[in-house]
N, C-alpha and C. Protein backbone atom coordinates (compact mmCIF):
# COMPACT_ATOMS: atom_id res chain seq x y z
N UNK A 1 -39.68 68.95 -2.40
CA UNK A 1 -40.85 68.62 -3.19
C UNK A 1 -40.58 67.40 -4.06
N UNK A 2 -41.48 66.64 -3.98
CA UNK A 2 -41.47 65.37 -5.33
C UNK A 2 -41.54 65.55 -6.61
N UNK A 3 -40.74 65.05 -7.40
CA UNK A 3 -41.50 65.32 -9.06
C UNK A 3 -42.74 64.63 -9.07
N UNK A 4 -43.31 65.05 -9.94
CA UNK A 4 -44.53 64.48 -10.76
C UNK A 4 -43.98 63.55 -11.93
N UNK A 5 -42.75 63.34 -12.75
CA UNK A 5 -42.84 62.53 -13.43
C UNK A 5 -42.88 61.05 -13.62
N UNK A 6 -43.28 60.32 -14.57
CA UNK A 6 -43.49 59.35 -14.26
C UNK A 6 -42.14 58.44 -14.21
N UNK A 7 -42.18 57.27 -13.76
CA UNK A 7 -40.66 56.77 -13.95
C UNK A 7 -40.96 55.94 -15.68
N UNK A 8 -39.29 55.61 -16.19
CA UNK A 8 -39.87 54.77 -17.81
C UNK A 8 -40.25 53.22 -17.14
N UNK A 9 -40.83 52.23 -17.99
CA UNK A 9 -40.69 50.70 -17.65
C UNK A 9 -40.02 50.81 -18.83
N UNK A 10 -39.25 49.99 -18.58
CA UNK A 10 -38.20 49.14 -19.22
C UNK A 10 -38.92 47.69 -19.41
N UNK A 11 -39.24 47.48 -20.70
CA UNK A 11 -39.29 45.96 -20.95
C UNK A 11 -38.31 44.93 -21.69
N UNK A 12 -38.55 43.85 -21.23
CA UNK A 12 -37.45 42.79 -21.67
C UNK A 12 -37.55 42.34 -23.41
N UNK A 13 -37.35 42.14 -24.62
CA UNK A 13 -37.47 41.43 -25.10
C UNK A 13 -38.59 39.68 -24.43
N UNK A 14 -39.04 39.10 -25.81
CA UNK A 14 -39.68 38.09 -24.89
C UNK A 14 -38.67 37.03 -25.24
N UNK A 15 -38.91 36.13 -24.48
CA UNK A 15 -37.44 34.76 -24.46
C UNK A 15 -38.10 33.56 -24.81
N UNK A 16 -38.29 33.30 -25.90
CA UNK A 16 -39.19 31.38 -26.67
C UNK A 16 -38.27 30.71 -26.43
N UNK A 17 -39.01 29.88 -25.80
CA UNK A 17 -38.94 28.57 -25.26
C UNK A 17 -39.24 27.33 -26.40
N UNK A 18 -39.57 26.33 -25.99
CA UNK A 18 -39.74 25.68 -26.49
C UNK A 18 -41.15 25.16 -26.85
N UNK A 19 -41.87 25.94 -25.94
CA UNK A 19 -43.93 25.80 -25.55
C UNK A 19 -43.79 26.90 -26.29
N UNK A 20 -43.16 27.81 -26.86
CA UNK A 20 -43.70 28.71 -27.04
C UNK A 20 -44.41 28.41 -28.49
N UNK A 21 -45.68 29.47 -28.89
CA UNK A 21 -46.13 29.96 -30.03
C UNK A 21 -46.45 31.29 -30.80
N UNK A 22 -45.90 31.21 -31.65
CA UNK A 22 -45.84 32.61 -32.77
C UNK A 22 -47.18 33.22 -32.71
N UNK A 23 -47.86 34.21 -32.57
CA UNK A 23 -49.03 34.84 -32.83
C UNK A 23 -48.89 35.99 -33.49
N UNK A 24 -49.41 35.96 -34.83
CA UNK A 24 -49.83 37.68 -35.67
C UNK A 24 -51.21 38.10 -34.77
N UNK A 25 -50.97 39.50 -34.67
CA UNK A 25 -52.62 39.96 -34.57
C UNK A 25 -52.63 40.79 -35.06
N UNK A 26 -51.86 41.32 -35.24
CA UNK A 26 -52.14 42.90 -36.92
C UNK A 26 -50.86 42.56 -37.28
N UNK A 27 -50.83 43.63 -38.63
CA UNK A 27 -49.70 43.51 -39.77
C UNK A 27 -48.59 43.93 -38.72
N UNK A 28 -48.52 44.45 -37.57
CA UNK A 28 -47.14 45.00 -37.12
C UNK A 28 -46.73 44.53 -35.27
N UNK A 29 -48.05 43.57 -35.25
CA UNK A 29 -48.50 42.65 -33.88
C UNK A 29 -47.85 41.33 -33.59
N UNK A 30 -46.70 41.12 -33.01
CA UNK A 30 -46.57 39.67 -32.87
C UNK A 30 -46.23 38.89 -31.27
N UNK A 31 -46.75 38.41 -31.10
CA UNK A 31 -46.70 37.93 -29.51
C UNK A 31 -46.84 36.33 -29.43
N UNK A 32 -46.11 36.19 -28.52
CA UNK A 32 -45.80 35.02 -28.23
C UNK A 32 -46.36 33.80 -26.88
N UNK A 33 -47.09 32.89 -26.97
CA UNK A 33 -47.71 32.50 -26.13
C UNK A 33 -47.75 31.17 -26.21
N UNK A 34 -47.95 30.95 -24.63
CA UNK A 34 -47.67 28.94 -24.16
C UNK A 34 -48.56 28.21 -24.73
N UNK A 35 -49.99 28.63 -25.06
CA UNK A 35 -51.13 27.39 -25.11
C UNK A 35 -52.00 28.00 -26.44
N UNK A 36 -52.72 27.57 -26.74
CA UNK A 36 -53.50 27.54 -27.30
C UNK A 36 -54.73 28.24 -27.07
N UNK A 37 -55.40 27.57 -25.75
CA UNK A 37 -56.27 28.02 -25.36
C UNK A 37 -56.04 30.01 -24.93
N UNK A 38 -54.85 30.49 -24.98
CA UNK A 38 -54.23 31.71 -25.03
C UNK A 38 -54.53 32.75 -26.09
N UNK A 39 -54.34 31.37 -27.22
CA UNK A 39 -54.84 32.16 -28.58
C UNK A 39 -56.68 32.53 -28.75
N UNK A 40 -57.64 31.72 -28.03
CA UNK A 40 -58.40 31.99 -27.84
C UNK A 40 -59.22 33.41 -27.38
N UNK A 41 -58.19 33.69 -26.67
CA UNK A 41 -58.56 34.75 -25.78
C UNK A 41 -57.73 36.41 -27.11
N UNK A 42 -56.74 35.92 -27.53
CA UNK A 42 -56.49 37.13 -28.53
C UNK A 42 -57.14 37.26 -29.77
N UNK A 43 -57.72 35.73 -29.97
CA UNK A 43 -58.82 35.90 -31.07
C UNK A 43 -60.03 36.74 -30.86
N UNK A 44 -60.12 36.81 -29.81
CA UNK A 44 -61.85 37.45 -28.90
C UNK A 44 -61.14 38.96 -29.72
N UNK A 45 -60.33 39.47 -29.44
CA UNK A 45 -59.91 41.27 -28.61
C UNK A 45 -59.24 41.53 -30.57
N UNK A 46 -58.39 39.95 -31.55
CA UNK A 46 -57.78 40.67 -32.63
C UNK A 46 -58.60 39.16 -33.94
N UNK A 47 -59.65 39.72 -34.56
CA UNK A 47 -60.71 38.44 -34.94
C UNK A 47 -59.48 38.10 -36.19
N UNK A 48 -58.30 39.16 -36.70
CA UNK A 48 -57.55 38.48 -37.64
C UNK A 48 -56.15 38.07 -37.13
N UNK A 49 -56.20 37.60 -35.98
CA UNK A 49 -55.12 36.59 -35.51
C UNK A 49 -54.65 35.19 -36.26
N UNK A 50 -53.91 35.16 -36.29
CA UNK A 50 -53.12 33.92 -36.98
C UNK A 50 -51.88 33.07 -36.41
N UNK A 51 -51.88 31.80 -36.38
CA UNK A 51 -50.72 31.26 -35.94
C UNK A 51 -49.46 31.79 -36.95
N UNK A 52 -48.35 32.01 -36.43
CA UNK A 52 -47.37 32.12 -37.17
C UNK A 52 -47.18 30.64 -37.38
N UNK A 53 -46.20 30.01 -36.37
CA UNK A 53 -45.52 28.72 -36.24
C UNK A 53 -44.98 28.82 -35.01
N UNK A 54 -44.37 27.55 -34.37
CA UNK A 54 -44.08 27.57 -33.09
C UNK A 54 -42.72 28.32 -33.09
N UNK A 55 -42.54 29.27 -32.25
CA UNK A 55 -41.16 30.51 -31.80
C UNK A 55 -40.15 29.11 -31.86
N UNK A 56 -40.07 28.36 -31.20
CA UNK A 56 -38.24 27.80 -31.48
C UNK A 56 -38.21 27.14 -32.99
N UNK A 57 -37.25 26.98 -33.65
CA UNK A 57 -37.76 26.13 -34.97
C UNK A 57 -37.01 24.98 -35.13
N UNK A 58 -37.97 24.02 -35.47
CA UNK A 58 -37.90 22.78 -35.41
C UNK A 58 -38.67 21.94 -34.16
N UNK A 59 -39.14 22.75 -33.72
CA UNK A 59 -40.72 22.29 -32.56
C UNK A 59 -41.87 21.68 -33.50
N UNK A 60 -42.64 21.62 -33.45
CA UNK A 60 -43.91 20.99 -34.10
C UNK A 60 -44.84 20.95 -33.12
């Protein structure tokens, strides 16, 4: 017989680059993303999103 349970995912840490950008979307929310137009789309779903600053430091 098969189990029924589910298997875990294992996720990676995320890895910033140098495109990368800092995103808050709640007090305990932070994600990291290439473009801009990216932030657009988490503004839609979190309306108090905020740039942090760009993930590597000393990017601009």
């Amino acid at each position: 017989m098969s189990s029924s349970r589910k298997e875990k995912v294992m996720y990676r840490p995320a890895q910033a680059d140098e495109d990368c950008i800092k995103v808050r979307l709640d007090h305990r929310t932070i994600v990291l993303i290439k473009s801009m137009k990216k932030f657009a789309y988490w503004k839609e779903k979190y309306p108090d999103a905020e740039v942090i600053e760009p993930a590597v430091p000393g990017k601009k």
